[in-house]
PDB file of N, CA and C in Angstrom:
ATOM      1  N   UNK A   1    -148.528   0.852-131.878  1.00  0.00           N
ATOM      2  CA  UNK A   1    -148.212   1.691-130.734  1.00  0.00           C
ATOM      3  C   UNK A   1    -149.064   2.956-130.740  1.00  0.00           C
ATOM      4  N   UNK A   2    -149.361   3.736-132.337  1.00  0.00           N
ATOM      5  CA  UNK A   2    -150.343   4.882-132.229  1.00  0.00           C
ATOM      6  C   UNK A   2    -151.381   3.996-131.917  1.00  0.00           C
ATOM      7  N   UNK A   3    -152.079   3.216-131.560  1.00  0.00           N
ATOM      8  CA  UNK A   3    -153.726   2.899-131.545  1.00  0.00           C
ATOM      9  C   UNK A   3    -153.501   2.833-130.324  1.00  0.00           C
ATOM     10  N   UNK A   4    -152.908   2.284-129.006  1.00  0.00           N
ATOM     11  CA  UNK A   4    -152.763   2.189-128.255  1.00  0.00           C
ATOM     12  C   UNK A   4    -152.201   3.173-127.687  1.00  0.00           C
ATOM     13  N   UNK A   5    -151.483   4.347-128.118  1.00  0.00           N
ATOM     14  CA  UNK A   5    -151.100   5.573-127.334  1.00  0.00           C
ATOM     15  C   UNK A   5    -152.814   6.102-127.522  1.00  0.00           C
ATOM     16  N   UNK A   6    -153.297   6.305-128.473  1.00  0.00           N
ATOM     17  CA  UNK A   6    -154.667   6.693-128.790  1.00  0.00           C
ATOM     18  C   UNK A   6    -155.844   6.614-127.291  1.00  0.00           C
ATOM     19  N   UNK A   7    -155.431   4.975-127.599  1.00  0.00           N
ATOM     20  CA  UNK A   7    -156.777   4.502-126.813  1.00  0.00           C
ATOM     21  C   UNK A   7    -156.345   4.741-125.086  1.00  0.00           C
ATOM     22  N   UNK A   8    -154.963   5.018-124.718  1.00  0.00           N
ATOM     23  CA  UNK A   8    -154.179   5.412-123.351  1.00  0.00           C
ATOM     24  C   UNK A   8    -154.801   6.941-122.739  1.00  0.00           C
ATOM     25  N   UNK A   9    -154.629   8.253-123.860  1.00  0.00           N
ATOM     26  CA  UNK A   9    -155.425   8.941-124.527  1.00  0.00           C
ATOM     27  C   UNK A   9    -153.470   9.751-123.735  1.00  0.00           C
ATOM     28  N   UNK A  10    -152.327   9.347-124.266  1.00  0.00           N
ATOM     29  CA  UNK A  10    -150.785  10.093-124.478  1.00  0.00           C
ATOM     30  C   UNK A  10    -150.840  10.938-125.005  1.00  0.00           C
ATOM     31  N   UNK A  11    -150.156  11.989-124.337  1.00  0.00           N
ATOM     32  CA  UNK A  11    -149.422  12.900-125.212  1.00  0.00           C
ATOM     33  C   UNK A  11    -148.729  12.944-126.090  1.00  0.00           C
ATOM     34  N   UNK A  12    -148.334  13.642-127.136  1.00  0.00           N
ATOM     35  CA  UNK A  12    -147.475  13.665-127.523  1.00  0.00           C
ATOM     36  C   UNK A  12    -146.166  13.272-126.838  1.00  0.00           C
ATOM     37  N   UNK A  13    -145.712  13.968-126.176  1.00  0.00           N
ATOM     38  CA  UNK A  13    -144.906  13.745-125.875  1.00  0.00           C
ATOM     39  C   UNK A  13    -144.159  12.406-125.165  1.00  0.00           C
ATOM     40  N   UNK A  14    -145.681  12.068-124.318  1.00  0.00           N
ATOM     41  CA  UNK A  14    -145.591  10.702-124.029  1.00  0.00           C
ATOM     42  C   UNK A  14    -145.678   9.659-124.728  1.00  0.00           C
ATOM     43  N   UNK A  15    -145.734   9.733-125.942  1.00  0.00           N
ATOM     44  CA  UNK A  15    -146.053   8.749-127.395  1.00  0.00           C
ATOM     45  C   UNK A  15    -145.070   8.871-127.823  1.00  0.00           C
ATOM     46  N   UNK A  16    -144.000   9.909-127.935  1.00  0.00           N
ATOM     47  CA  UNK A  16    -142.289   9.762-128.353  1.00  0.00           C
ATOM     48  C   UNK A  16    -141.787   9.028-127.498  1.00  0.00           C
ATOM     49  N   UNK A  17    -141.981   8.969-126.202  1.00  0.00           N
ATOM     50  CA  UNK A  17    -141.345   8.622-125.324  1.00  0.00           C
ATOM     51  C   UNK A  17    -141.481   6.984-125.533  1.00  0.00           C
ATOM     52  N   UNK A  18    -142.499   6.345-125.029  1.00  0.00           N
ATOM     53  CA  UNK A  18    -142.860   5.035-125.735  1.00  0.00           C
ATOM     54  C   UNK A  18    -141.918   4.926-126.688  1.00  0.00           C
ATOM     55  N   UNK A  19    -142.396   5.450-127.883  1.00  0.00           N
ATOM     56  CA  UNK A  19    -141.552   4.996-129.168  1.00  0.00           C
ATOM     57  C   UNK A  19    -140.061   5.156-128.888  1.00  0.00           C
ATOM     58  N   UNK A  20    -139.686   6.072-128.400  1.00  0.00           N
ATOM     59  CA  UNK A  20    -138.047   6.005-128.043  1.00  0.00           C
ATOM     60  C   UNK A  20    -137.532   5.148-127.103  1.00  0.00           C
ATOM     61  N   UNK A  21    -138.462   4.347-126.247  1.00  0.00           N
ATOM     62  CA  UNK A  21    -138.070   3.503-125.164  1.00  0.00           C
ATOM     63  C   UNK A  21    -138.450   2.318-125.881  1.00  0.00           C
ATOM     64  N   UNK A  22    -139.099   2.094-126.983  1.00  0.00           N
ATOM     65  CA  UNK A  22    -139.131   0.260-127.722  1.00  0.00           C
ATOM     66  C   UNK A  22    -138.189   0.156-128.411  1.00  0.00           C
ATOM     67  N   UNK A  23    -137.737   1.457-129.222  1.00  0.00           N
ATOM     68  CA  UNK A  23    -136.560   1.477-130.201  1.00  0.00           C
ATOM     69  C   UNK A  23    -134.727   0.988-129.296  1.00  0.00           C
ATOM     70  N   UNK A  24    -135.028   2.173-128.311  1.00  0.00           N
ATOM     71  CA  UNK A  24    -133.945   1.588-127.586  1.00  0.00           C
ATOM     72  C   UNK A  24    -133.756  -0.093-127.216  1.00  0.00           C
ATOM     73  N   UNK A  25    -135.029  -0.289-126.771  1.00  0.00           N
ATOM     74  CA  UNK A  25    -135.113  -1.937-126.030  1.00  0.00           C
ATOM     75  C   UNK A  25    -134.974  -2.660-126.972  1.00  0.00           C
ATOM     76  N   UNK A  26    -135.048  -2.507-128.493  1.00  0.00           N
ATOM     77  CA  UNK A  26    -135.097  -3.190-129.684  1.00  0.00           C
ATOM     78  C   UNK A  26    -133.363  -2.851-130.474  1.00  0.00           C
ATOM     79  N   UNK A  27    -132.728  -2.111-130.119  1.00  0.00           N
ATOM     80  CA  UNK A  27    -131.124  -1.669-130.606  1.00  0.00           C
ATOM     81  C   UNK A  27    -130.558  -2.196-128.810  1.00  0.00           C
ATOM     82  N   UNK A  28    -130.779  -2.564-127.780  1.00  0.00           N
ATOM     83  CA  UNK A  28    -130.277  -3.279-127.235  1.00  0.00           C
ATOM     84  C   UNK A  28    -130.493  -4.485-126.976  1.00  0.00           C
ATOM     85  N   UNK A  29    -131.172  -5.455-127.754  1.00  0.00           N
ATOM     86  CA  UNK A  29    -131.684  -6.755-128.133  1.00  0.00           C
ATOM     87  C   UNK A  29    -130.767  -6.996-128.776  1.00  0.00           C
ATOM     88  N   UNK A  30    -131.024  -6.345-130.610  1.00  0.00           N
ATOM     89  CA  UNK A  30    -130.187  -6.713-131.327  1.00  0.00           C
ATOM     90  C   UNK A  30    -128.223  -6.441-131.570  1.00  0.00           C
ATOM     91  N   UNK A  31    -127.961  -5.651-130.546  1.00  0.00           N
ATOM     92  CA  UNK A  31    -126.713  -5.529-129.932  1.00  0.00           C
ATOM     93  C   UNK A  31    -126.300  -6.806-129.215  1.00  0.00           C
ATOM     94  N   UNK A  32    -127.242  -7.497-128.533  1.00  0.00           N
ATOM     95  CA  UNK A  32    -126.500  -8.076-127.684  1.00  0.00           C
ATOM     96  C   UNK A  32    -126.228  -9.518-128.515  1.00  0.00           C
ATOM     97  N   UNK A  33    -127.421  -9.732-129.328  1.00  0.00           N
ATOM     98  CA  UNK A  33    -127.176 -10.976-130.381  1.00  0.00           C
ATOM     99  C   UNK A  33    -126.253 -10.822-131.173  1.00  0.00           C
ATOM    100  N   UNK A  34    -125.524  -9.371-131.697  1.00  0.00           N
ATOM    101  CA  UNK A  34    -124.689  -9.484-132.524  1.00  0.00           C
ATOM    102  C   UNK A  34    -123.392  -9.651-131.528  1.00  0.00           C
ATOM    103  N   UNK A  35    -123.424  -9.017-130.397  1.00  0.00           N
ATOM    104  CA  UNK A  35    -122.259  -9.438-129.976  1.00  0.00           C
ATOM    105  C   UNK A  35    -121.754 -10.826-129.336  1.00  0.00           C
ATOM    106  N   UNK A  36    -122.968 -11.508-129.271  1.00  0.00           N
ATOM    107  CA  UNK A  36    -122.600 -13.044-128.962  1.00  0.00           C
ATOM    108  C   UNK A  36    -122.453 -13.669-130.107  1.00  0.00           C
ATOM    109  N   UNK A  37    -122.750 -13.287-131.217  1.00  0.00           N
ATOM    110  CA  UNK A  37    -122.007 -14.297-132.534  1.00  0.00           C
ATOM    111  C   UNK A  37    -121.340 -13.354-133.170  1.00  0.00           C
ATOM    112  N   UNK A  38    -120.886 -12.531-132.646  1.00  0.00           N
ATOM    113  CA  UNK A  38    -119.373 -11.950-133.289  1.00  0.00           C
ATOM    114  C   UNK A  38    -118.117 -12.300-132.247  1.00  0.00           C
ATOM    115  N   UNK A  39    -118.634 -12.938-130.975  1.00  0.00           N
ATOM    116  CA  UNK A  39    -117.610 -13.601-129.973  1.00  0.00           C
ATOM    117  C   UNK A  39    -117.754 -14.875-130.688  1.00  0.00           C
ATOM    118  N   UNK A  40    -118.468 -16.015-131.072  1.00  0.00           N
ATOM    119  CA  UNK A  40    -118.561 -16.910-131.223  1.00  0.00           C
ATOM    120  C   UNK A  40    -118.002 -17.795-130.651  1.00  0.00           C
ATOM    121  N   UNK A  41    -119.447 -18.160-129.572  1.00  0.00           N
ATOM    122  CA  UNK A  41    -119.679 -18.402-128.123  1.00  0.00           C
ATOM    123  C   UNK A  41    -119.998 -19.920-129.054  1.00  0.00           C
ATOM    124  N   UNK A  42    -119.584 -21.025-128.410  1.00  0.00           N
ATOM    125  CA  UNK A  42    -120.002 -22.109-128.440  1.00  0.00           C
ATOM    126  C   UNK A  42    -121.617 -22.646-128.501  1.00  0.00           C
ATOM    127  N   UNK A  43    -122.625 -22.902-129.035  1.00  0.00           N
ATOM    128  CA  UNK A  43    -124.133 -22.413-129.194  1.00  0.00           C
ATOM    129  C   UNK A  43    -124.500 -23.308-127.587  1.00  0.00           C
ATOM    130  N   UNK A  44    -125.413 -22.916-127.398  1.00  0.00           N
ATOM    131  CA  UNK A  44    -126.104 -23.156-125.912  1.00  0.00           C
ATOM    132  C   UNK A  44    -126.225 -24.924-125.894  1.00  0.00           C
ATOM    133  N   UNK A  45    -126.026 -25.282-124.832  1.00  0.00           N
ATOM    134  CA  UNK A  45    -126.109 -26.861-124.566  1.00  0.00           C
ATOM    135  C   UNK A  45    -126.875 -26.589-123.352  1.00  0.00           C
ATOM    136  N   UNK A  46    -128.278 -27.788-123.156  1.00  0.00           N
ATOM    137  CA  UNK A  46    -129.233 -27.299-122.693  1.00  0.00           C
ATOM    138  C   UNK A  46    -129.160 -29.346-121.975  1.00  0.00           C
ATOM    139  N   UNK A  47    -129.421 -29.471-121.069  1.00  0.00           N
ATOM    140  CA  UNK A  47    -129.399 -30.649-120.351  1.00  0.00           C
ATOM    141  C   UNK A  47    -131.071 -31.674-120.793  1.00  0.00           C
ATOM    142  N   UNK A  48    -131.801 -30.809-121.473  1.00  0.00           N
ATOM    143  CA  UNK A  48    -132.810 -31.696-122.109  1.00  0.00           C
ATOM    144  C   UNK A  48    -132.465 -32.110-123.815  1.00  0.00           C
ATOM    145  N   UNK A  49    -131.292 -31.491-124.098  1.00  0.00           N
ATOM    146  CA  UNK A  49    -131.137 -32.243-125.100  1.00  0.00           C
ATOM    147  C   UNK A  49    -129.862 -33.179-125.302  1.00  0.00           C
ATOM    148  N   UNK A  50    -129.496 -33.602-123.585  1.00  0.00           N
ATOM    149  CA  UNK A  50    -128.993 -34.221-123.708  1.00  0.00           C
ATOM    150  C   UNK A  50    -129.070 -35.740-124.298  1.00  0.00           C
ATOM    151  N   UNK A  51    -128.082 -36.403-124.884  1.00  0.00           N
ATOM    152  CA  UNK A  51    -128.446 -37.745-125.769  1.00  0.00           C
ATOM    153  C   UNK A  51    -127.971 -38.912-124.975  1.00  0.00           C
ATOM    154  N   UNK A  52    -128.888 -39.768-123.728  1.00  0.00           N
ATOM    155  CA  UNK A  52    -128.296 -40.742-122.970  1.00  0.00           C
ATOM    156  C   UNK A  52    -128.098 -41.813-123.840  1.00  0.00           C
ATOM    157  N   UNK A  53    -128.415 -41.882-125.200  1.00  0.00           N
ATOM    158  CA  UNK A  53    -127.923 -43.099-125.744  1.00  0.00           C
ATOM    159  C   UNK A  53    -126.067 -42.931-125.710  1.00  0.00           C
ATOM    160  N   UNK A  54    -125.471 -41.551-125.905  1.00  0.00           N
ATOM    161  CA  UNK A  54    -124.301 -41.380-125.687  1.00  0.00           C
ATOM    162  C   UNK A  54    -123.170 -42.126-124.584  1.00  0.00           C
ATOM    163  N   UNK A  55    -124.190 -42.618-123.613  1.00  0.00           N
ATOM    164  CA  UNK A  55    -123.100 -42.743-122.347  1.00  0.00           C
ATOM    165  C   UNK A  55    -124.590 -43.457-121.772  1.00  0.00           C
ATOM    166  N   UNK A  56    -124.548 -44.992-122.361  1.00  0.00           N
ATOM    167  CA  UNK A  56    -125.681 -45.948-122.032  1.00  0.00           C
ATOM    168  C   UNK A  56    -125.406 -46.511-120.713  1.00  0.00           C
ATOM    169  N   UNK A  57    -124.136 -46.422-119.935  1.00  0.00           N
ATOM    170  CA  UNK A  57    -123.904 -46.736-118.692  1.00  0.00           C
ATOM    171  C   UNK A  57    -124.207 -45.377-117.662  1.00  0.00           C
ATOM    172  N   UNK A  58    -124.531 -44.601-117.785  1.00  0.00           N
ATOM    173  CA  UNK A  58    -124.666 -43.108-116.943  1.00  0.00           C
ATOM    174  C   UNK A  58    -126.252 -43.876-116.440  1.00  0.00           C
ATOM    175  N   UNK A  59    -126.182 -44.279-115.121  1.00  0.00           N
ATOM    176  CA  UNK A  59    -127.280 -44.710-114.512  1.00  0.00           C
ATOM    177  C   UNK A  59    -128.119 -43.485-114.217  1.00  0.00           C
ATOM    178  N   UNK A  60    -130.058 -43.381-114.306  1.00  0.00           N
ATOM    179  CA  UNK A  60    -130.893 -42.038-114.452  1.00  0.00           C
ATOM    180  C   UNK A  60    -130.561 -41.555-112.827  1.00  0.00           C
ATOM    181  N   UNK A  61    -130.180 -42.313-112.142  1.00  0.00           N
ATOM    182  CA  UNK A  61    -130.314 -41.719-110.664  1.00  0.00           C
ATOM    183  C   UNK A  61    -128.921 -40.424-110.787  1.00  0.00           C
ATOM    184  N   UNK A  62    -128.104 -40.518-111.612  1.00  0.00           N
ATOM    185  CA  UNK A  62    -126.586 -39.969-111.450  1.00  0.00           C
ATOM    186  C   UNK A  62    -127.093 -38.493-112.393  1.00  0.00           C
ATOM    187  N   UNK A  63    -127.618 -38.586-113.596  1.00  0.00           N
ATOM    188  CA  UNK A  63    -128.714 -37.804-114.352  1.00  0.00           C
ATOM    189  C   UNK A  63    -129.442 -36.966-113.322  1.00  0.00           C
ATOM    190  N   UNK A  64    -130.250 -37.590-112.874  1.00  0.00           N
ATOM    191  CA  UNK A  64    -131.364 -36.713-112.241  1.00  0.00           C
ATOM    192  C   UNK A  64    -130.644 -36.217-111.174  1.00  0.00           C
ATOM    193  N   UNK A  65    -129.633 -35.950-110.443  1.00  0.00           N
ATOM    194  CA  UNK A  65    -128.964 -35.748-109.667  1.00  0.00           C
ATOM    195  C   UNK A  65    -128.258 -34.658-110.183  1.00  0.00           C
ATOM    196  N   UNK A  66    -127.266 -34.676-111.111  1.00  0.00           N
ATOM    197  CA  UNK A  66    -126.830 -33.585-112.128  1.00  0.00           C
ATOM    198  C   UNK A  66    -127.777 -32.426-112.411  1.00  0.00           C
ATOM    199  N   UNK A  67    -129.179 -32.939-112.481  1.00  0.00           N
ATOM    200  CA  UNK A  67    -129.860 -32.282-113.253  1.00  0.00           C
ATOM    201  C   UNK A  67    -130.413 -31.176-111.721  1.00  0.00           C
ATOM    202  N   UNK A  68    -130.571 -32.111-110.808  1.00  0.00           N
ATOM    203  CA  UNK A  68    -130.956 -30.976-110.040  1.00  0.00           C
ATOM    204  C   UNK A  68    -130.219 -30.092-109.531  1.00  0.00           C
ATOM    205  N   UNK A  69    -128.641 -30.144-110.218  1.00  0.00           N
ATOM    206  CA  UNK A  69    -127.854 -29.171-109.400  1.00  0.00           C
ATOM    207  C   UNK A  69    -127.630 -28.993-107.895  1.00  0.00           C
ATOM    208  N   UNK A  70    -128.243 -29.738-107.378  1.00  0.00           N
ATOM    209  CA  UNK A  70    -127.709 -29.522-105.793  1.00  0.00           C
ATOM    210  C   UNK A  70    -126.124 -30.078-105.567  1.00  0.00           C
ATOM    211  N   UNK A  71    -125.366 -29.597-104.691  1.00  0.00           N
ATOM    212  CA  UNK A  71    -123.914 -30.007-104.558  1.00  0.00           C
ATOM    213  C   UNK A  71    -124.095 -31.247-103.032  1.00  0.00           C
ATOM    214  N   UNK A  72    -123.373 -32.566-103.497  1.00  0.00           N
ATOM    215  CA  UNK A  72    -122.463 -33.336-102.848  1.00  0.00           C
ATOM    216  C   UNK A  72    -122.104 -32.589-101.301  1.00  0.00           C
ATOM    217  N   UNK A  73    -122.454 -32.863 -99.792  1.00  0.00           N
ATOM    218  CA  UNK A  73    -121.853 -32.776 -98.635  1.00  0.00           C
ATOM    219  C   UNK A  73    -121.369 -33.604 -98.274  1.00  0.00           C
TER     220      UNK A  73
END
């Protein structure tokens, strides 16, 4: 961050500032990870890892349909 406040050609003051605005963005990162596994949130289920050997009758048209999220009129 100094080589690059350097080469910006920052102030002081504007070089705290930086540094106090990554620190923040970096203590509200790791805030928010601790507070999702101190809720202990069920871990993320993601529709590409879904396992169709699970449910070998779920025809791909009913899948790809799911998958695009559009709703049934």
């Amino acid at each position: 961050m100094a080589t690059a406040a350097a080469k910006q050609r920052l102030s002081h003051k504007a070089f705290l500032a930086e540094v106090l605005l990554a620190e923040c963005d970096e203590r509200d990162a790791r805030r928010q990870v601790r507070r999702v596994k101190e809720a202990k949130f069920p871990r993320t289920k993601r529709l590409t890892d879904f396992d169709t050997r699970a449910l070998p009758d779920l025809p791909p048209a009913t899948l790809a349909h799911l998958a695009s999220g559009e709703l049934d009129r």
